[in-house]
C-alpha atoms as a PDB file:
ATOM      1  CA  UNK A   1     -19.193  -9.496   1.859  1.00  0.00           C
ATOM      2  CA  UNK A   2     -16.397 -10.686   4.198  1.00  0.00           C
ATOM      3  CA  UNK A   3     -12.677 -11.599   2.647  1.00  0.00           C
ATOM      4  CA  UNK A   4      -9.872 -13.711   3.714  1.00  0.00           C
ATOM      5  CA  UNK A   5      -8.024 -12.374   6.517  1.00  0.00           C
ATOM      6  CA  UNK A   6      -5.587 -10.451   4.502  1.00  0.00           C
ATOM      7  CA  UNK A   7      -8.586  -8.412   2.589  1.00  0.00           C
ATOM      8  CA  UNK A   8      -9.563  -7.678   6.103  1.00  0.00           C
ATOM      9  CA  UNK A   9      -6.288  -6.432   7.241  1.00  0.00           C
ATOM     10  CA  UNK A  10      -6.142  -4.534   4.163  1.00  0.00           C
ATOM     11  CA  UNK A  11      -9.501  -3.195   4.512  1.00  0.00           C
ATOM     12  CA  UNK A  12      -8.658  -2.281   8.233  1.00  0.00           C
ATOM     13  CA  UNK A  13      -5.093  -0.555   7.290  1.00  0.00           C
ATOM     14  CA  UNK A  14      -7.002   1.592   4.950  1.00  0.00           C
ATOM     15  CA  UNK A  15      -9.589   2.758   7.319  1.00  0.00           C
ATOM     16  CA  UNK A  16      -7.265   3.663   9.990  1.00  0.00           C
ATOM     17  CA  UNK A  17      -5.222   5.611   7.215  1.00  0.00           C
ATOM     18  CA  UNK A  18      -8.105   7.270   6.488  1.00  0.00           C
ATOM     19  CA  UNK A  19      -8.972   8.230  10.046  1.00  0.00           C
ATOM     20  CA  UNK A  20      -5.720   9.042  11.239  1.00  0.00           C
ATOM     21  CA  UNK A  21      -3.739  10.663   8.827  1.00  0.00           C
ATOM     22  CA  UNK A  22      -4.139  14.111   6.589  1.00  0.00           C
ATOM     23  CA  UNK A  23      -4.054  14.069   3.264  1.00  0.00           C
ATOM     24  CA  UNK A  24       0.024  14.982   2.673  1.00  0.00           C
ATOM     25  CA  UNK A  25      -0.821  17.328  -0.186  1.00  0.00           C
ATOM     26  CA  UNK A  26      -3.167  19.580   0.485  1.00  0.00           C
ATOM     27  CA  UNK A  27      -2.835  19.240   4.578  1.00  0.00           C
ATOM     28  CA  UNK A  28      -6.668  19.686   5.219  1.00  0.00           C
ATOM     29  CA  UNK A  29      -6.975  20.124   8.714  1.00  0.00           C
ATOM     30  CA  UNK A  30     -10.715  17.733   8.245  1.00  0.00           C
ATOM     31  CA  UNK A  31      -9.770  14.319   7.393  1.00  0.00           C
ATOM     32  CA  UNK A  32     -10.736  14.501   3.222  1.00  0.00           C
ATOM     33  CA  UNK A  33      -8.921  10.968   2.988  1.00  0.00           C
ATOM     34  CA  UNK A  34     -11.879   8.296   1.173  1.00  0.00           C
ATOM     35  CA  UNK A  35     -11.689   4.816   0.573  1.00  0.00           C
ATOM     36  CA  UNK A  36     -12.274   4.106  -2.948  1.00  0.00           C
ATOM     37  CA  UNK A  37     -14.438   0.516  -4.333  1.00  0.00           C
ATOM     38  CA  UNK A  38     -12.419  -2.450  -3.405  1.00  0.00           C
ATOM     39  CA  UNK A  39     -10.665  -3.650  -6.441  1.00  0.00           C
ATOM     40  CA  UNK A  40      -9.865  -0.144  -7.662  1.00  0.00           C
ATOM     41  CA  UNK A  41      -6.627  -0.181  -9.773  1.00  0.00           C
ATOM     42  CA  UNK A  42      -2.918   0.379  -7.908  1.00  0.00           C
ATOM     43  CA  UNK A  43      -5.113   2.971  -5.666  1.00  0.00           C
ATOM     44  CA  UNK A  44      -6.750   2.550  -2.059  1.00  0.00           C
ATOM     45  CA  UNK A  45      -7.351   6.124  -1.297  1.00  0.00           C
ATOM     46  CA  UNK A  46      -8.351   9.601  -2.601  1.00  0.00           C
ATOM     47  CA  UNK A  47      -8.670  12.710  -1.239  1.00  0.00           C
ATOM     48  CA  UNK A  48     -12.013  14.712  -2.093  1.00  0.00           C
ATOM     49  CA  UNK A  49     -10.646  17.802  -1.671  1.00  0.00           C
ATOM     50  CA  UNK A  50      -7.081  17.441  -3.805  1.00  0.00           C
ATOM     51  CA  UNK A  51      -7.901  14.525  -5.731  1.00  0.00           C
ATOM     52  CA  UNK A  52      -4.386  13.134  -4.029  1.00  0.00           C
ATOM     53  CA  UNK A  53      -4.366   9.048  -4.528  1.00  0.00           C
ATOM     54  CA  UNK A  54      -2.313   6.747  -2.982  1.00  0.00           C
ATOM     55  CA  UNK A  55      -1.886   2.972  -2.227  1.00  0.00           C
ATOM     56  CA  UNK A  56      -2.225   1.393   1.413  1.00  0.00           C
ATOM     57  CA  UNK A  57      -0.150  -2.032   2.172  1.00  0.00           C
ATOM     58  CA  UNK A  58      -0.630  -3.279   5.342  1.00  0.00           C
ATOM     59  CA  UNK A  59       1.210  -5.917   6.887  1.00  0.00           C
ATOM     60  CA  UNK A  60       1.390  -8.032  10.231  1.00  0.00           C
ATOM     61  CA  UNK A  61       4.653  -7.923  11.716  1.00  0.00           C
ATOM     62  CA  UNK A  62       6.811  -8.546  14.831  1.00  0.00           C
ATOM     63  CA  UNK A  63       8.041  -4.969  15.488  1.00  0.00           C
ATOM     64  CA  UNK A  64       6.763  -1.642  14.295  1.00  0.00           C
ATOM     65  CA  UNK A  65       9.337   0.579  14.528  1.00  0.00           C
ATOM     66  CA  UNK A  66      11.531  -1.921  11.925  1.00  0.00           C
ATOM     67  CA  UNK A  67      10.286  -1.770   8.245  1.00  0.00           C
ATOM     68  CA  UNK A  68       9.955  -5.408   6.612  1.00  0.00           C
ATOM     69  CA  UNK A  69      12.604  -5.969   3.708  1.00  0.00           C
ATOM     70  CA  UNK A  70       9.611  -6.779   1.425  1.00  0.00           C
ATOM     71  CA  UNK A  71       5.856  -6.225   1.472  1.00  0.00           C
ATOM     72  CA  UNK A  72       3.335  -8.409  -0.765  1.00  0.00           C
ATOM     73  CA  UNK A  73       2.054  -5.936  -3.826  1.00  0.00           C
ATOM     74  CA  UNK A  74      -1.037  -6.390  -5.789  1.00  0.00           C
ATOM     75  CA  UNK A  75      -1.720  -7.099  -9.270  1.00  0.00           C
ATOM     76  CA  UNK A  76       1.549  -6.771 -11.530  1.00  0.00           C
ATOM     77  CA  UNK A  77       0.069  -6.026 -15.282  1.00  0.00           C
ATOM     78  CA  UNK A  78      -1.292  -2.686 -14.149  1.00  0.00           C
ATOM     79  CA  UNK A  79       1.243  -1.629 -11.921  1.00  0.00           C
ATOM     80  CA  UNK A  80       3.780  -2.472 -14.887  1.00  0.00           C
ATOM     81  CA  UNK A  81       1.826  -0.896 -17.111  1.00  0.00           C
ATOM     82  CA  UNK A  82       1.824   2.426 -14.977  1.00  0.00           C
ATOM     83  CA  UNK A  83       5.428   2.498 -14.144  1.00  0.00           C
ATOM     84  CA  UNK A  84       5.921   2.350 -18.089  1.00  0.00           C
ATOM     85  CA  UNK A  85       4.367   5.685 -18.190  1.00  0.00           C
ATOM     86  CA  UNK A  86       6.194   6.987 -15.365  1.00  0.00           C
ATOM     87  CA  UNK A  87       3.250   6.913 -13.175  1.00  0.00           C
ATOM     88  CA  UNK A  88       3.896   6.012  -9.212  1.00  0.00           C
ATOM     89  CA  UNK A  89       1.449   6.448  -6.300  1.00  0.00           C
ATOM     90  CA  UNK A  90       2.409   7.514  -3.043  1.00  0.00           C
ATOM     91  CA  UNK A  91       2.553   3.980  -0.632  1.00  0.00           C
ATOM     92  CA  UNK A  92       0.958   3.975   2.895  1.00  0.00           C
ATOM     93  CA  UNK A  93       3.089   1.488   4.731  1.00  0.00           C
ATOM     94  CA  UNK A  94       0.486   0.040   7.702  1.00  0.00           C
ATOM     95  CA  UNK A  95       2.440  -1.700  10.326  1.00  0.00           C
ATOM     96  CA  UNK A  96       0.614  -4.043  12.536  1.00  0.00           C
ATOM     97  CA  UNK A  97       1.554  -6.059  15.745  1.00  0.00           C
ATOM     98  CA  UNK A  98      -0.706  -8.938  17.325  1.00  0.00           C
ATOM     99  CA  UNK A  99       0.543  -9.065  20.856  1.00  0.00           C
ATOM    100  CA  UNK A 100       1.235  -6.528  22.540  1.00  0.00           C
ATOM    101  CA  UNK A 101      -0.983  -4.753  20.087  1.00  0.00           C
ATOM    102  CA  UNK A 102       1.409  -1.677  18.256  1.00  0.00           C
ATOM    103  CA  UNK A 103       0.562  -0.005  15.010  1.00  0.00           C
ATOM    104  CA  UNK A 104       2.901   2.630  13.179  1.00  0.00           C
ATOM    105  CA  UNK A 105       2.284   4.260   9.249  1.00  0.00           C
ATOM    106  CA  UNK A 106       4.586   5.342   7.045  1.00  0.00           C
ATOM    107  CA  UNK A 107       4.641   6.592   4.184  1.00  0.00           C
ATOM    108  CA  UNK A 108       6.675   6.443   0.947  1.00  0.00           C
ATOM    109  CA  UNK A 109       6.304   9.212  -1.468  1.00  0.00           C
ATOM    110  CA  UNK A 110       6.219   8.413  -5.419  1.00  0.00           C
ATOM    111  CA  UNK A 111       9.477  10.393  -5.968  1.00  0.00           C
ATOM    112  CA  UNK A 112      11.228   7.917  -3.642  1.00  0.00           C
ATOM    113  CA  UNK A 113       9.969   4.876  -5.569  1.00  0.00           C
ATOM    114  CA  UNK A 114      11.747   2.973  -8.553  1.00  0.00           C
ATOM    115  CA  UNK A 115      10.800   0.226 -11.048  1.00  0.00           C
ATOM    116  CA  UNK A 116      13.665  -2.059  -9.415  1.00  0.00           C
ATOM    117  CA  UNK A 117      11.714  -2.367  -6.067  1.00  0.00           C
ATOM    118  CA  UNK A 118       8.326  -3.395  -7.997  1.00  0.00           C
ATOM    119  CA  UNK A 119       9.645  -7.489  -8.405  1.00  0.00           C
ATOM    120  CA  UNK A 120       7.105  -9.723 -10.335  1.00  0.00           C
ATOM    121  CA  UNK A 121       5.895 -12.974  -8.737  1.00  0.00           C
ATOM    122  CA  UNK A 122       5.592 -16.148 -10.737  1.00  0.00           C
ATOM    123  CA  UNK A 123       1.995 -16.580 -12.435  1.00  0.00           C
ATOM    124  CA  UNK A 124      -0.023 -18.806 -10.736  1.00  0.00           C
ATOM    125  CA  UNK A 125      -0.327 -22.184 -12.090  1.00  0.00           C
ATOM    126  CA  UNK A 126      -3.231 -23.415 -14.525  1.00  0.00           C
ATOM    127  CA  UNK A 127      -4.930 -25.511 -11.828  1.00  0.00           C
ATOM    128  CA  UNK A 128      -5.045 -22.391  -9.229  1.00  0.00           C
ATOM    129  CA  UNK A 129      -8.498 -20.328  -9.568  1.00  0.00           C
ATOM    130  CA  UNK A 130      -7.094 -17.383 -11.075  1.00  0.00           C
ATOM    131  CA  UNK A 131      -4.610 -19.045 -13.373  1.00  0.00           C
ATOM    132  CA  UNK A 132      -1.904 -17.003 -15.059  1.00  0.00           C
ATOM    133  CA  UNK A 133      -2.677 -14.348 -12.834  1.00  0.00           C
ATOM    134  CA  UNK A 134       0.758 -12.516 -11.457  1.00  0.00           C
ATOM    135  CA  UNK A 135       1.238 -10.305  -8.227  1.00  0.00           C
ATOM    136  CA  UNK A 136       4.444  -8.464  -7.318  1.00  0.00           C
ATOM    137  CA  UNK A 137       6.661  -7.986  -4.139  1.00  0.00           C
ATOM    138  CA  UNK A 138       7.851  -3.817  -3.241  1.00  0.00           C
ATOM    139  CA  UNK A 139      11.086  -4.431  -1.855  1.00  0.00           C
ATOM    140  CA  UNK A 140      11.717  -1.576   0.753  1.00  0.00           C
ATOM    141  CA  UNK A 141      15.516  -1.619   0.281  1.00  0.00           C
ATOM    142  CA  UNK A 142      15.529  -0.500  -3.189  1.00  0.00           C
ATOM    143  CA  UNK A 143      13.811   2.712  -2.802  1.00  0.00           C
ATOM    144  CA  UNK A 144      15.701   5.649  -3.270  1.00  0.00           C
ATOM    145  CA  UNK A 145      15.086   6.745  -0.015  1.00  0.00           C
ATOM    146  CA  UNK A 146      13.198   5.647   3.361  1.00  0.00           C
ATOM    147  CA  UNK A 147       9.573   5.828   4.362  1.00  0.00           C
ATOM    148  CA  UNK A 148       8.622   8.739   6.591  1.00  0.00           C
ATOM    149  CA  UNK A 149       7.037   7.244  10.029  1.00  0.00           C
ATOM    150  CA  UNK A 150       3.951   9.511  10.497  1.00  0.00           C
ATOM    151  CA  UNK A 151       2.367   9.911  13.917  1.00  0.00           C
ATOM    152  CA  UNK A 152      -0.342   8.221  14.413  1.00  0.00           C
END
């Protein structure tokens, strides 16, 4: 099934994770980072060895090497409801350029993370096809600390 070009990019930004980059806990030196179903819950990624998960935002931007202020989240009732139980996933940041083609991850650990940066959207409105459904912004700049750039 093909998405809209932002499922793509997703989709992309989590196979290139995948293929490029170790899993952060357990440092496997084989890549034992899986993609897991689409529509999974606040997770993009496992690894089969650890059982490490993490989230993967990807985003198109005009320079790699500066982090966006903001990146567009997912779905905000489960991410609310996980952050209520003190439960944070580690955040792939996927940095893409068009032209000249330039691509840099980061990475955000949970520990760095806070409830303030999670920022609800408003619900979408009755005549929209997923009415009352409500997605969230991560701003950047209210982490407790920065994203590590990892080489890719």
């Amino acid at each position: 099934m093909v998405g809209t070009s932002k499922q793509m990019l997703g989709d992309w930004g989590e196979k290139l994770v995948r293929s490029k980059i170790s899993c952060p806990r357990c440092k496997a030196k084989r890549k034992t980072l899986r993609q897991l179903p689409p529509n999974f819950t606040c997770a993009d990624l496992i690894c089969d060895f650890c059982g490490y998960l993490a989230q993967v935002k990807t985003a198109t931007v005009a320079n790699v090497t500066v982090l966006p202020n903001q990146i567009l989240g997912a779905a905000w009732k489960p991410q609310s409801e996980r952050m209520k139980s003190g439960i944070y996933f580690p955040l792939f940041i996927v940095l893409v350029t068009k032209r000249p083609k330039g691509v840099a991850i980061y990475l955000l650990a949970a520990d760095l993370q806070t409830e303030e940066m999670f920022v609800p959207r408003k619900p979408l409105s009755n005549k929209a096809k997923r009415s009352g459904w409500q997605g969230y912004m991560i701003d950047l700049r209210l982490a407790s600390g920065s994203p590590t750039k990892l080489s890719v």
